[in-house]
PDB file of N, CA and C in Angstrom:
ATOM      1  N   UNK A   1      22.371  26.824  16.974  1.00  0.00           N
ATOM      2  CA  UNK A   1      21.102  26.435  16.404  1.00  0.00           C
ATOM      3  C   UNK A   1      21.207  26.179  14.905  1.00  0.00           C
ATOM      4  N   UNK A   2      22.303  27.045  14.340  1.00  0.00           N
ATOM      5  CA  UNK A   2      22.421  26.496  12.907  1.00  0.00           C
ATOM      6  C   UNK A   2      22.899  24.951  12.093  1.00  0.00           C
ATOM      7  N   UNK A   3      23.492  24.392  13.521  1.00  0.00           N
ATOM      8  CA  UNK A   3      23.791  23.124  12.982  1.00  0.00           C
ATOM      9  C   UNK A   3      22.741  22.545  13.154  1.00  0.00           C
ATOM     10  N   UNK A   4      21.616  22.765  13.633  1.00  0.00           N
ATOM     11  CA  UNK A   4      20.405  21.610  14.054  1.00  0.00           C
ATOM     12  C   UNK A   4      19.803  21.687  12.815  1.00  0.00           C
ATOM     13  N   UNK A   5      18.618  20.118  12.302  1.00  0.00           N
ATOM     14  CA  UNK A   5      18.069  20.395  11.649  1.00  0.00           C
ATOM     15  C   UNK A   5      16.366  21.469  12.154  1.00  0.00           C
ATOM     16  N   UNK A   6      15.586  21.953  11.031  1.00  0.00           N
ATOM     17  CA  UNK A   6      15.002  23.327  11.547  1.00  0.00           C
ATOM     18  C   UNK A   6      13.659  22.350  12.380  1.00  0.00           C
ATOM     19  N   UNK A   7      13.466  21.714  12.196  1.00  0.00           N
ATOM     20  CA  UNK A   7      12.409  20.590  13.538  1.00  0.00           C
ATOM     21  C   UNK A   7      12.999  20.578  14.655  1.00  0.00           C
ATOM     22  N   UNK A   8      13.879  20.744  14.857  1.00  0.00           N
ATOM     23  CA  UNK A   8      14.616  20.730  16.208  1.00  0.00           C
ATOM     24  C   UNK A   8      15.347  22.214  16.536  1.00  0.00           C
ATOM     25  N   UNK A   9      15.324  23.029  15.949  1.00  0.00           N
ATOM     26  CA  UNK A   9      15.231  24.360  15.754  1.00  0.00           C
ATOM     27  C   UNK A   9      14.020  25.101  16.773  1.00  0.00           C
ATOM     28  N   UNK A  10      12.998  24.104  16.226  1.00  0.00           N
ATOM     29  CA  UNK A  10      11.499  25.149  16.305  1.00  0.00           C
ATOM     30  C   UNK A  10      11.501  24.482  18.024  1.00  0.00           C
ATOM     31  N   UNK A  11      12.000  23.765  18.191  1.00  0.00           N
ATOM     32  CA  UNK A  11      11.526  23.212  19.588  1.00  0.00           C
ATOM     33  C   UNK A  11      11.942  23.775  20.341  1.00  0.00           C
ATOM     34  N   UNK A  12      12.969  24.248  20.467  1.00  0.00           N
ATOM     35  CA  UNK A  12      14.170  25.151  21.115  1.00  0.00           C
ATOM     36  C   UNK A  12      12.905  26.274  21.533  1.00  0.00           C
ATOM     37  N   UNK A  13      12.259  26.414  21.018  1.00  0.00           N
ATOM     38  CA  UNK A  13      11.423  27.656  21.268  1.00  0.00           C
ATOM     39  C   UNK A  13      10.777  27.472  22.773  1.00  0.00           C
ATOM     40  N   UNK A  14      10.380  25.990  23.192  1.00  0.00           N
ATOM     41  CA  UNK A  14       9.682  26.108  24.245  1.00  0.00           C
ATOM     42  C   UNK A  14      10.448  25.964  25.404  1.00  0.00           C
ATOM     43  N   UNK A  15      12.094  25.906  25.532  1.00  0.00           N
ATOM     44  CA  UNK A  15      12.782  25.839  26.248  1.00  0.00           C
ATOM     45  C   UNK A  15      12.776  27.125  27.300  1.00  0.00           C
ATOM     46  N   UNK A  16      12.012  28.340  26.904  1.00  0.00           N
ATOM     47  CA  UNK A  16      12.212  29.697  27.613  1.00  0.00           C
ATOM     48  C   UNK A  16      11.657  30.705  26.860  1.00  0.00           C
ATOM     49  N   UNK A  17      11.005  31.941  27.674  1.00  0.00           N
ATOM     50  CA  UNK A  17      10.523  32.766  26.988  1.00  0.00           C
ATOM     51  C   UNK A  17      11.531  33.588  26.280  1.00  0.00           C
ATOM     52  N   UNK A  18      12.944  33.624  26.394  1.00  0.00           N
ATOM     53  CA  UNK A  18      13.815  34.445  25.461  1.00  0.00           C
ATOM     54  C   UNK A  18      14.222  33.303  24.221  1.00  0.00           C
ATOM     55  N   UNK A  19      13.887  32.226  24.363  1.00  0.00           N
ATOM     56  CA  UNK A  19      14.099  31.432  23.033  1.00  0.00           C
ATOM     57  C   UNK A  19      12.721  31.555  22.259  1.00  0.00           C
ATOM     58  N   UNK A  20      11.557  31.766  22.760  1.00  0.00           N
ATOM     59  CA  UNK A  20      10.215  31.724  22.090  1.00  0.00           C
ATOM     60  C   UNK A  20      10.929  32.256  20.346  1.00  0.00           C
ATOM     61  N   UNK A  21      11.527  33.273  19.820  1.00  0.00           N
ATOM     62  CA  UNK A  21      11.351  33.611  18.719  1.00  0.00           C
ATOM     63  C   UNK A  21      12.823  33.152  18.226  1.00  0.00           C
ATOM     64  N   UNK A  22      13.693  32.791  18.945  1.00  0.00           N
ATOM     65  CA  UNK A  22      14.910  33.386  18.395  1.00  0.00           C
ATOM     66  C   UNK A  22      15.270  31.771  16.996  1.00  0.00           C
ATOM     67  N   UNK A  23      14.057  30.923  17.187  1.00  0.00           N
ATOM     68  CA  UNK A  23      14.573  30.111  15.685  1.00  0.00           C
ATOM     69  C   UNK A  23      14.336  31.110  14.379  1.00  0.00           C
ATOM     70  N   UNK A  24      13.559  31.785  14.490  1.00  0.00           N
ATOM     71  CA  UNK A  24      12.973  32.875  13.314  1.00  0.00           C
ATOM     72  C   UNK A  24      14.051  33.193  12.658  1.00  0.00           C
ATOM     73  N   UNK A  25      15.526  33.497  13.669  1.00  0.00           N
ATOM     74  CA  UNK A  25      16.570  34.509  13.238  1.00  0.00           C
ATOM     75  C   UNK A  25      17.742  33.351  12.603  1.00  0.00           C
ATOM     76  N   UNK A  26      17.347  31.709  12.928  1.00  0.00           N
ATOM     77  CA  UNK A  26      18.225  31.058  12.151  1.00  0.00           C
ATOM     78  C   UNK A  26      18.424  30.993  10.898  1.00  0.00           C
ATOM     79  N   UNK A  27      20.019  31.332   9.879  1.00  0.00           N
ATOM     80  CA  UNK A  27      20.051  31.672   8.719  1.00  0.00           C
ATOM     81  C   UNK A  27      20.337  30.508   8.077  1.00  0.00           C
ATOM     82  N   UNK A  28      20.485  29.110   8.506  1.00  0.00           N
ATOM     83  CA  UNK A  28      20.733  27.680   7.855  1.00  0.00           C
ATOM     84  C   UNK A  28      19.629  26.928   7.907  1.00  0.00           C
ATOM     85  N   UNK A  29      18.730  26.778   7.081  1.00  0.00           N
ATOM     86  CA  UNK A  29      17.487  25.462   7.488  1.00  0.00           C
ATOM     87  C   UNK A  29      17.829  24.412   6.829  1.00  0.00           C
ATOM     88  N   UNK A  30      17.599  23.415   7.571  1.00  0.00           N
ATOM     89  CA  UNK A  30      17.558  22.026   7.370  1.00  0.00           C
ATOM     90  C   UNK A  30      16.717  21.210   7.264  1.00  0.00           C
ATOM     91  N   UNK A  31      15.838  20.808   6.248  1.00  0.00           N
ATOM     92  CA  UNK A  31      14.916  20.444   6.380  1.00  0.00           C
ATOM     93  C   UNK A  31      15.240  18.753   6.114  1.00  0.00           C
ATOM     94  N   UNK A  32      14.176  17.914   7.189  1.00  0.00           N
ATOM     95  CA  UNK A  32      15.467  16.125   6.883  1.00  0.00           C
ATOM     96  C   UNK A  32      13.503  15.724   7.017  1.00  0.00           C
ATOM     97  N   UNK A  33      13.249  14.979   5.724  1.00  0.00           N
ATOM     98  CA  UNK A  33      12.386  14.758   6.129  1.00  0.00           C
ATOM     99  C   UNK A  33      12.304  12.778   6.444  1.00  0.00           C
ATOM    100  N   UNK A  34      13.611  12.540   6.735  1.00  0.00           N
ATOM    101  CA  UNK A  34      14.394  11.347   6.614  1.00  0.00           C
ATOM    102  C   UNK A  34      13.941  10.616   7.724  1.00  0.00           C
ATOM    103  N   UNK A  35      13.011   9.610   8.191  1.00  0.00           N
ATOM    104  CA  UNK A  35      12.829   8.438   9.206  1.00  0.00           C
ATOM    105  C   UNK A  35      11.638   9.502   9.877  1.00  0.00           C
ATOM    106  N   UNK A  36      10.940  10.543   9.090  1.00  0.00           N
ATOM    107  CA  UNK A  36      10.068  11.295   9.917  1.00  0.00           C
ATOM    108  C   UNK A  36       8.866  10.363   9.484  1.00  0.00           C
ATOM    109  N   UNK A  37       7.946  10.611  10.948  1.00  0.00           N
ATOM    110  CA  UNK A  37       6.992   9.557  10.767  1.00  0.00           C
ATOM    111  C   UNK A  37       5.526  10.060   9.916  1.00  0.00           C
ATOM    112  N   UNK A  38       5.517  11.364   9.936  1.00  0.00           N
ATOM    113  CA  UNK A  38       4.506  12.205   9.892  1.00  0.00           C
ATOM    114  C   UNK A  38       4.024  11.947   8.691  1.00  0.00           C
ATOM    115  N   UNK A  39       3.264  12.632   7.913  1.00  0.00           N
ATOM    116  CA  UNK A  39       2.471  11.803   6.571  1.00  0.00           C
ATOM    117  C   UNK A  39       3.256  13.175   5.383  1.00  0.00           C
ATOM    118  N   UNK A  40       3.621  13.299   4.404  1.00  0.00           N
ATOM    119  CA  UNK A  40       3.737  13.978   3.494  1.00  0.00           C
ATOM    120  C   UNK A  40       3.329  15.939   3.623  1.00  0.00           C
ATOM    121  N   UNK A  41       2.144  14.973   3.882  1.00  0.00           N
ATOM    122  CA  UNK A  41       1.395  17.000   3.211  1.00  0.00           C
ATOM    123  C   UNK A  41       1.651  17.641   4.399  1.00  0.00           C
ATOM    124  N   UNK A  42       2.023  17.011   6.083  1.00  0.00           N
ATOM    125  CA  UNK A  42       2.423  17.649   7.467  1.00  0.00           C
ATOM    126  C   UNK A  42       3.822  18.506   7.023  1.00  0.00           C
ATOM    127  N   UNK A  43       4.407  17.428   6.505  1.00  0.00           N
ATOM    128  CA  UNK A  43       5.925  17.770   6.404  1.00  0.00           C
ATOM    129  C   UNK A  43       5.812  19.167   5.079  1.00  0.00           C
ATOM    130  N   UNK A  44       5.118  19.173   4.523  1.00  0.00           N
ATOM    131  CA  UNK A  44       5.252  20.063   3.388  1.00  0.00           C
ATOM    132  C   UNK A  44       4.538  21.212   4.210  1.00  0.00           C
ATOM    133  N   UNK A  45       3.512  21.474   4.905  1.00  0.00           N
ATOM    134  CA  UNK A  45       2.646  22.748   5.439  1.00  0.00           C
ATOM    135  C   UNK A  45       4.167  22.938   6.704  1.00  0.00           C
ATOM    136  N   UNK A  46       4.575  22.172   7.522  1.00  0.00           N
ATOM    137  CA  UNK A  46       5.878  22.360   7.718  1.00  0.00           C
ATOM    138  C   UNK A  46       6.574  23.419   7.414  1.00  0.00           C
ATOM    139  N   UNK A  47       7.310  22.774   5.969  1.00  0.00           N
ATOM    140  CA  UNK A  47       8.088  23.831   5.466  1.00  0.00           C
ATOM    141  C   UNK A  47       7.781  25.033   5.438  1.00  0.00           C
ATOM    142  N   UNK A  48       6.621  24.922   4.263  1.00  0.00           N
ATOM    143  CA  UNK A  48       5.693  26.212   3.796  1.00  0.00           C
ATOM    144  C   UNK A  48       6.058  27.005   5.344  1.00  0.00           C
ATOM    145  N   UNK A  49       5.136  27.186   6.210  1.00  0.00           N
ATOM    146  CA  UNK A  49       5.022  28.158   7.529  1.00  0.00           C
ATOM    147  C   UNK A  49       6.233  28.445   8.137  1.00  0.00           C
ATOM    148  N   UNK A  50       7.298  27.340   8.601  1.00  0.00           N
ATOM    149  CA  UNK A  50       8.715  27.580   8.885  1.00  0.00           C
ATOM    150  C   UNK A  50       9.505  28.586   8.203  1.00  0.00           C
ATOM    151  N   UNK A  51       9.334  28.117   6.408  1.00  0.00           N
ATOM    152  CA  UNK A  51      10.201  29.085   5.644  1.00  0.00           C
ATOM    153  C   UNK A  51      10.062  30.557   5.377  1.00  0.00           C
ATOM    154  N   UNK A  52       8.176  30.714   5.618  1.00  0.00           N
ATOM    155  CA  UNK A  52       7.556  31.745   6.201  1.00  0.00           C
ATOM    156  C   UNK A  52       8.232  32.423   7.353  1.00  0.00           C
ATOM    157  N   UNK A  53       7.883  31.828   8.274  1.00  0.00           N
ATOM    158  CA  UNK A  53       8.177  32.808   9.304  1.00  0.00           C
ATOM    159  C   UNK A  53       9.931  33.065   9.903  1.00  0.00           C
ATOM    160  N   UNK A  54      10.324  32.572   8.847  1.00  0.00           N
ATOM    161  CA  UNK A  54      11.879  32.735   9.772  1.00  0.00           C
ATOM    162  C   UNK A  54      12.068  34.284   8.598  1.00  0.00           C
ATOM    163  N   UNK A  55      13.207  35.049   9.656  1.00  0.00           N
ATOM    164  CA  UNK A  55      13.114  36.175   9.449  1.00  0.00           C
ATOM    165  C   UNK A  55      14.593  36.997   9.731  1.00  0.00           C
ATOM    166  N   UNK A  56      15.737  35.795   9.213  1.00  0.00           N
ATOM    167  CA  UNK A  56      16.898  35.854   9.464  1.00  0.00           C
ATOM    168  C   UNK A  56      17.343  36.982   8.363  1.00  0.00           C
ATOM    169  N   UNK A  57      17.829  38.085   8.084  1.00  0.00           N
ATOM    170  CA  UNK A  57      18.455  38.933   7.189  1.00  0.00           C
ATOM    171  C   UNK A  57      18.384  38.167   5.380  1.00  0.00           C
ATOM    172  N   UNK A  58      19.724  37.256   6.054  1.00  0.00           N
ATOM    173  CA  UNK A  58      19.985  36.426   5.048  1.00  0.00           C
ATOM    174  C   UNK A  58      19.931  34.967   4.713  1.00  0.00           C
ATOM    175  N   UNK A  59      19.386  34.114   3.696  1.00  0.00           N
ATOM    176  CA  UNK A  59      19.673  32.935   4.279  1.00  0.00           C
ATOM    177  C   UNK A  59      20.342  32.574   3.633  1.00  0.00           C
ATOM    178  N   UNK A  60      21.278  31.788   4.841  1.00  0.00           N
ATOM    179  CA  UNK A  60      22.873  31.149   4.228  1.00  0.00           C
ATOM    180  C   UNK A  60      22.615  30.241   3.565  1.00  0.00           C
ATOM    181  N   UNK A  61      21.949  29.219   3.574  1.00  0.00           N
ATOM    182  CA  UNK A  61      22.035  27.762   3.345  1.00  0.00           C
ATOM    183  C   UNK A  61      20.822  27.375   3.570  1.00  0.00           C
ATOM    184  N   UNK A  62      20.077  26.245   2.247  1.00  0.00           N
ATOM    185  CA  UNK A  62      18.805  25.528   2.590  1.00  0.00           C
ATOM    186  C   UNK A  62      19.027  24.285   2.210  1.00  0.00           C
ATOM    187  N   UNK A  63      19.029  23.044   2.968  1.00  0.00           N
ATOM    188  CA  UNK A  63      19.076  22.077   3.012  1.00  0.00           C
ATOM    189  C   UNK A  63      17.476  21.143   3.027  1.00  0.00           C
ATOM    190  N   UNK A  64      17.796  20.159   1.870  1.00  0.00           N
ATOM    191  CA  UNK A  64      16.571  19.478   1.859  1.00  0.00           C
ATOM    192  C   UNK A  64      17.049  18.262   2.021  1.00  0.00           C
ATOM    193  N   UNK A  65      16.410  17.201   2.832  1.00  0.00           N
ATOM    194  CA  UNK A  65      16.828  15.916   2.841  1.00  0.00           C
ATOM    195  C   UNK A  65      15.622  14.740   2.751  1.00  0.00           C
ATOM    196  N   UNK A  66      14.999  14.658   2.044  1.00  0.00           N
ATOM    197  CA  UNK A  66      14.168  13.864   1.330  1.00  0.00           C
ATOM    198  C   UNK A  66      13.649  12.424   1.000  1.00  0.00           C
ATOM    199  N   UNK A  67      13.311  11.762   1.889  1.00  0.00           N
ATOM    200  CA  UNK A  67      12.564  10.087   1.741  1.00  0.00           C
ATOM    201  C   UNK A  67      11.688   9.918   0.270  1.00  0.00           C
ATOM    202  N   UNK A  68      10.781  10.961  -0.080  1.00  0.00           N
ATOM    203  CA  UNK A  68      10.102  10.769  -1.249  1.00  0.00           C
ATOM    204  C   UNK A  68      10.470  12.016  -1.924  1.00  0.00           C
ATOM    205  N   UNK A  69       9.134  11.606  -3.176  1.00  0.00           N
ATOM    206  CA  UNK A  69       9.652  13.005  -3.985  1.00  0.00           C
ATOM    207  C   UNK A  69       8.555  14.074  -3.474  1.00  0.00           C
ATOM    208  N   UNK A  70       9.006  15.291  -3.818  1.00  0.00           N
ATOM    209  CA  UNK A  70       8.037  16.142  -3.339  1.00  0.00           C
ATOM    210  C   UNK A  70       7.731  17.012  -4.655  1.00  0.00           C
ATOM    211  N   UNK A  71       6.336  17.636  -4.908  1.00  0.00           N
ATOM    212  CA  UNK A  71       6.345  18.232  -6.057  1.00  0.00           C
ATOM    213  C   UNK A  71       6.983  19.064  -6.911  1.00  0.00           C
ATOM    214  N   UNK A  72       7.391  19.336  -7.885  1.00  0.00           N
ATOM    215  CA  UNK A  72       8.036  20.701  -7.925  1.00  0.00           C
ATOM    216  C   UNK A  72       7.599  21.786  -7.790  1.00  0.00           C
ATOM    217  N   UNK A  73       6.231  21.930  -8.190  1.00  0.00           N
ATOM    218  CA  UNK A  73       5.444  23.121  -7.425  1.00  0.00           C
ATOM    219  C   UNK A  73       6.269  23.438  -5.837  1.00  0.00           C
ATOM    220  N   UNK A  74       6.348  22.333  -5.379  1.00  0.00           N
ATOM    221  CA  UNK A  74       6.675  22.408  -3.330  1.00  0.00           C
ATOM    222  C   UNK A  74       7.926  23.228  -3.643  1.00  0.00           C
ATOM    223  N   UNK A  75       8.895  22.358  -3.727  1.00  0.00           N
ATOM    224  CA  UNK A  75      10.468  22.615  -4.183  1.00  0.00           C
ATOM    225  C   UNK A  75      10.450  23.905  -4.759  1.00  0.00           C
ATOM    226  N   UNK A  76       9.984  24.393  -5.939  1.00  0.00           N
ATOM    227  CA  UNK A  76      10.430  25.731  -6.621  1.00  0.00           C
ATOM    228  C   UNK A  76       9.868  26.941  -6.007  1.00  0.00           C
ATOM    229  N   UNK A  77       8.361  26.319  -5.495  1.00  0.00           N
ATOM    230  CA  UNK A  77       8.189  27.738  -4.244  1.00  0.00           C
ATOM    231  C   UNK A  77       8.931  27.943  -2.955  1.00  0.00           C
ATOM    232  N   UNK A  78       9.619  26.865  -2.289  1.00  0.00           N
ATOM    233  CA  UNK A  78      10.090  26.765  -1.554  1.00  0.00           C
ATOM    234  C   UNK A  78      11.597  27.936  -1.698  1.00  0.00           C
ATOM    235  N   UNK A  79      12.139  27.479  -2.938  1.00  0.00           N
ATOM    236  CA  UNK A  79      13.622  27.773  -3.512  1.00  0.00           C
ATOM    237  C   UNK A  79      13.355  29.249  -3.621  1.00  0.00           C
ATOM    238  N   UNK A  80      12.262  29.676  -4.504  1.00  0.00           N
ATOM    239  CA  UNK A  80      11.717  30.758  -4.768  1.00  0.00           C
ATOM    240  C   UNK A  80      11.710  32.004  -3.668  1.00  0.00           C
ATOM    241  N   UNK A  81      11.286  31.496  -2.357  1.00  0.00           N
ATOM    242  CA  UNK A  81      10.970  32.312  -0.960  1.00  0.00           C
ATOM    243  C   UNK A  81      12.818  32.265  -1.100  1.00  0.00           C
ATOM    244  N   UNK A  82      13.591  31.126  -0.597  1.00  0.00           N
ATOM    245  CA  UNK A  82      15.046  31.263  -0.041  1.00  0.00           C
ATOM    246  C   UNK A  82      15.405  32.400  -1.102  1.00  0.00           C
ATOM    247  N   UNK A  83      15.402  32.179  -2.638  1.00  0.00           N
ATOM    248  CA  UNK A  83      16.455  33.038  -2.834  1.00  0.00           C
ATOM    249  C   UNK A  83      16.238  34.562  -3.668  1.00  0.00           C
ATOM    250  N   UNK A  84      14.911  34.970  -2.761  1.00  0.00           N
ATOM    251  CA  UNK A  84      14.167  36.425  -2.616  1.00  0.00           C
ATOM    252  C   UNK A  84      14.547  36.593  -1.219  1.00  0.00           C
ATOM    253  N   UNK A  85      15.298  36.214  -0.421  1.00  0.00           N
ATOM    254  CA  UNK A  85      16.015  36.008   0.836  1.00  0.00           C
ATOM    255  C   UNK A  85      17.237  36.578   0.817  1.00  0.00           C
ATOM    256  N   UNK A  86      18.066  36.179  -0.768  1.00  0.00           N
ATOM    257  CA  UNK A  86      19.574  36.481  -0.475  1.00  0.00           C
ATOM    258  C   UNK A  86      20.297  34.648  -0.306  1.00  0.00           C
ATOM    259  N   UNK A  87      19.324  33.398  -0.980  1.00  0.00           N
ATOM    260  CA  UNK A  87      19.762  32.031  -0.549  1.00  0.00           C
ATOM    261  C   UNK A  87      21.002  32.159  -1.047  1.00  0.00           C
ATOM    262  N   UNK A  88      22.502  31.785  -0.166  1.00  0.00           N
ATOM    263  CA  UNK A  88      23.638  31.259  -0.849  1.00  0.00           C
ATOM    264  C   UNK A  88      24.281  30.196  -1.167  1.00  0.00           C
ATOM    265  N   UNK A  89      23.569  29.123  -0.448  1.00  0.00           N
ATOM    266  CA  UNK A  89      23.852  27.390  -0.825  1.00  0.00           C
ATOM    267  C   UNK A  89      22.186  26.829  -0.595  1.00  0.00           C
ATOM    268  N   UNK A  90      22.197  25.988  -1.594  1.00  0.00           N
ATOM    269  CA  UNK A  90      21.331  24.940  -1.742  1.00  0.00           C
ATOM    270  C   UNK A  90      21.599  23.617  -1.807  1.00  0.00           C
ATOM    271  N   UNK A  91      20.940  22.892  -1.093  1.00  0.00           N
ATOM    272  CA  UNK A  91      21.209  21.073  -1.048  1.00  0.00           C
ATOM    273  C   UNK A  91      20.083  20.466  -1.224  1.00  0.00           C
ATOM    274  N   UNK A  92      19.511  19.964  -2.534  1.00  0.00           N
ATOM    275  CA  UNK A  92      18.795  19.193  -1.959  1.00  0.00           C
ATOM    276  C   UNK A  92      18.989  17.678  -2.236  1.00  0.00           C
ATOM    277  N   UNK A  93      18.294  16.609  -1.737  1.00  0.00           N
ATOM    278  CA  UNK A  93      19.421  15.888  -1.623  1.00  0.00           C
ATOM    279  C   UNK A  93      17.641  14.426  -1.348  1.00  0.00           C
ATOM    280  N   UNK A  94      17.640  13.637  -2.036  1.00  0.00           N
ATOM    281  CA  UNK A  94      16.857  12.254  -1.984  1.00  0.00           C
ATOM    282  C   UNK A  94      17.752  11.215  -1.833  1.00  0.00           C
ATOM    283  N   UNK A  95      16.928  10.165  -1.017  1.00  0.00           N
ATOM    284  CA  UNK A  95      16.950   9.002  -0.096  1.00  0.00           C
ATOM    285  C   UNK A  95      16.895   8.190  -1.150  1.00  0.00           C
ATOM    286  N   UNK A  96      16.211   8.693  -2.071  1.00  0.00           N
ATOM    287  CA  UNK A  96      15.787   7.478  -3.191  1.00  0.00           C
ATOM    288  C   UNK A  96      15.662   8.028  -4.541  1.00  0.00           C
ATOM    289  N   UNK A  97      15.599   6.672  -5.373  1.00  0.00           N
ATOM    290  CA  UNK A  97      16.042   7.584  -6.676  1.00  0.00           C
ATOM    291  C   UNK A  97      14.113   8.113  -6.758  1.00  0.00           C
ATOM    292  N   UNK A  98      14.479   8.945  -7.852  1.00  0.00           N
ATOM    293  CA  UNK A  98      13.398   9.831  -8.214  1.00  0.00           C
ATOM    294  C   UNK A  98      12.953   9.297  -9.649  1.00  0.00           C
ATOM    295  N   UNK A  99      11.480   9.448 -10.138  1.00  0.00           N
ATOM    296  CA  UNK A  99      11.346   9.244 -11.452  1.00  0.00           C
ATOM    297  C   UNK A  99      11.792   9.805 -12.731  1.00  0.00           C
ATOM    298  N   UNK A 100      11.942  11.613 -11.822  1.00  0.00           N
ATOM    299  CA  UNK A 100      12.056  12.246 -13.037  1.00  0.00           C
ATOM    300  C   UNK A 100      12.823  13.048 -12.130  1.00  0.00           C
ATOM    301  N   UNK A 101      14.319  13.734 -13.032  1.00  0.00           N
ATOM    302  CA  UNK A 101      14.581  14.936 -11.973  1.00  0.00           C
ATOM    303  C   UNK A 101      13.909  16.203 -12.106  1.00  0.00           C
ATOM    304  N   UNK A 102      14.800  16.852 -10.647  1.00  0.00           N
ATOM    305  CA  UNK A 102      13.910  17.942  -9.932  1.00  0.00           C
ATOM    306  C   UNK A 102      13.666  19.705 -10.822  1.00  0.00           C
ATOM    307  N   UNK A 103      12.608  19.806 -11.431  1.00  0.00           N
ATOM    308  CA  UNK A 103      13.355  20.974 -11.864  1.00  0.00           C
ATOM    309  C   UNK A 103      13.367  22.207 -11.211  1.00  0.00           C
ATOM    310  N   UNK A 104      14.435  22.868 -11.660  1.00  0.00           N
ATOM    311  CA  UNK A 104      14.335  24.301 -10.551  1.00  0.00           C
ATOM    312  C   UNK A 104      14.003  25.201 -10.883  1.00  0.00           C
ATOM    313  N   UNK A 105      13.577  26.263 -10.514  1.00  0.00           N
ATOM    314  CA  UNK A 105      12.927  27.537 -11.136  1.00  0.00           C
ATOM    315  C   UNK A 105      13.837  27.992 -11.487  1.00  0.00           C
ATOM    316  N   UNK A 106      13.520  29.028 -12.815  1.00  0.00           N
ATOM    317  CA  UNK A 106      14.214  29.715 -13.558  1.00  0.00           C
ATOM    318  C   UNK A 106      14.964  30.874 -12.337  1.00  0.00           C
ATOM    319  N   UNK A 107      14.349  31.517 -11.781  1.00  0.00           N
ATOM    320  CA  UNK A 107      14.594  32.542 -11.372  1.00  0.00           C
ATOM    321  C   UNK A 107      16.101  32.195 -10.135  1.00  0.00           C
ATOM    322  N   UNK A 108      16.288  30.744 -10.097  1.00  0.00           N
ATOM    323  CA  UNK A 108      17.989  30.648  -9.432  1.00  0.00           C
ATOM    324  C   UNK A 108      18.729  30.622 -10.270  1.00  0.00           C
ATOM    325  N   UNK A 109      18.817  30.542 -11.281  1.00  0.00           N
ATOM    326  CA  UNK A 109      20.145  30.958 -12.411  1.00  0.00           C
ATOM    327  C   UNK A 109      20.286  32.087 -12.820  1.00  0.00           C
ATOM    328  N   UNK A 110      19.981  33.041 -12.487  1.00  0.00           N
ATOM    329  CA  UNK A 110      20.217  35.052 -12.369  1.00  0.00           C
ATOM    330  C   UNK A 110      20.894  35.201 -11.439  1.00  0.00           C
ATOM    331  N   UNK A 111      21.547  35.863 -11.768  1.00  0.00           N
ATOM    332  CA  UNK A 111      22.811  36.594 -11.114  1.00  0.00           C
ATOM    333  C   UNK A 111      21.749  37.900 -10.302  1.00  0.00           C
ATOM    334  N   UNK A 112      21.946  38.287  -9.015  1.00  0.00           N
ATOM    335  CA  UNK A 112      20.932  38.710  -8.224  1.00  0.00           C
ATOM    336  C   UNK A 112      22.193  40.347  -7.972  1.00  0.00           C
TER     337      UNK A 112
END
């Protein structure tokens, strides 16, 4: 399940009642919001609740894969939850150039 991206993660859930929770415990998210058809603010309440409820120890790895820009408000709360987690790789990663780059919260350059 860790190689999937986490939309295809969450689906896995309805495959069986012993999969119902077990995306919660995936420690790699992938978030691709790449050829998704859905409108912006879906894909962002998305994240938000996903990054919420997963409930893996640690998270290894957060992957962002990005068609537009997304706020930095989105991004730094997002980063913020992973690496009060224990985050050990970050990607994030646009389709297109951006106006301005992304900035990141202070609180990922401390040594934890």
């Amino acid at each position: 399940l860790s190689l999937l991206p986490t939309k295809d993660v969450l689906s896995t859930s309805l495959v069986s009642k012993r999969w119902r929770y077990l995306w919660k415990l995936v420690p790699k998210l992938k978030y691709m919001e790449i050829n998704d058809n859905t409108d912006h603010g879906r894909f962002v309440r998305f994240v938000d609740r996903s990054l919420f409820l997963n409930t893996a120890p640690v998270l290894e790895s957060l992957h962002f894969k990005l068609d537009r820009q997304c706020s930095e408000v989105d991004i730094g709360f997002w980063i913020r939850i992973a690496a009060e987690r224990g985050l050990r790789e970050l990607n994030l990663e646009y389709s297109i150039m951006v106006d301005e780059p992304t900035r990141l919260p202070q609180s990922l350059y401390t040594c934890g």
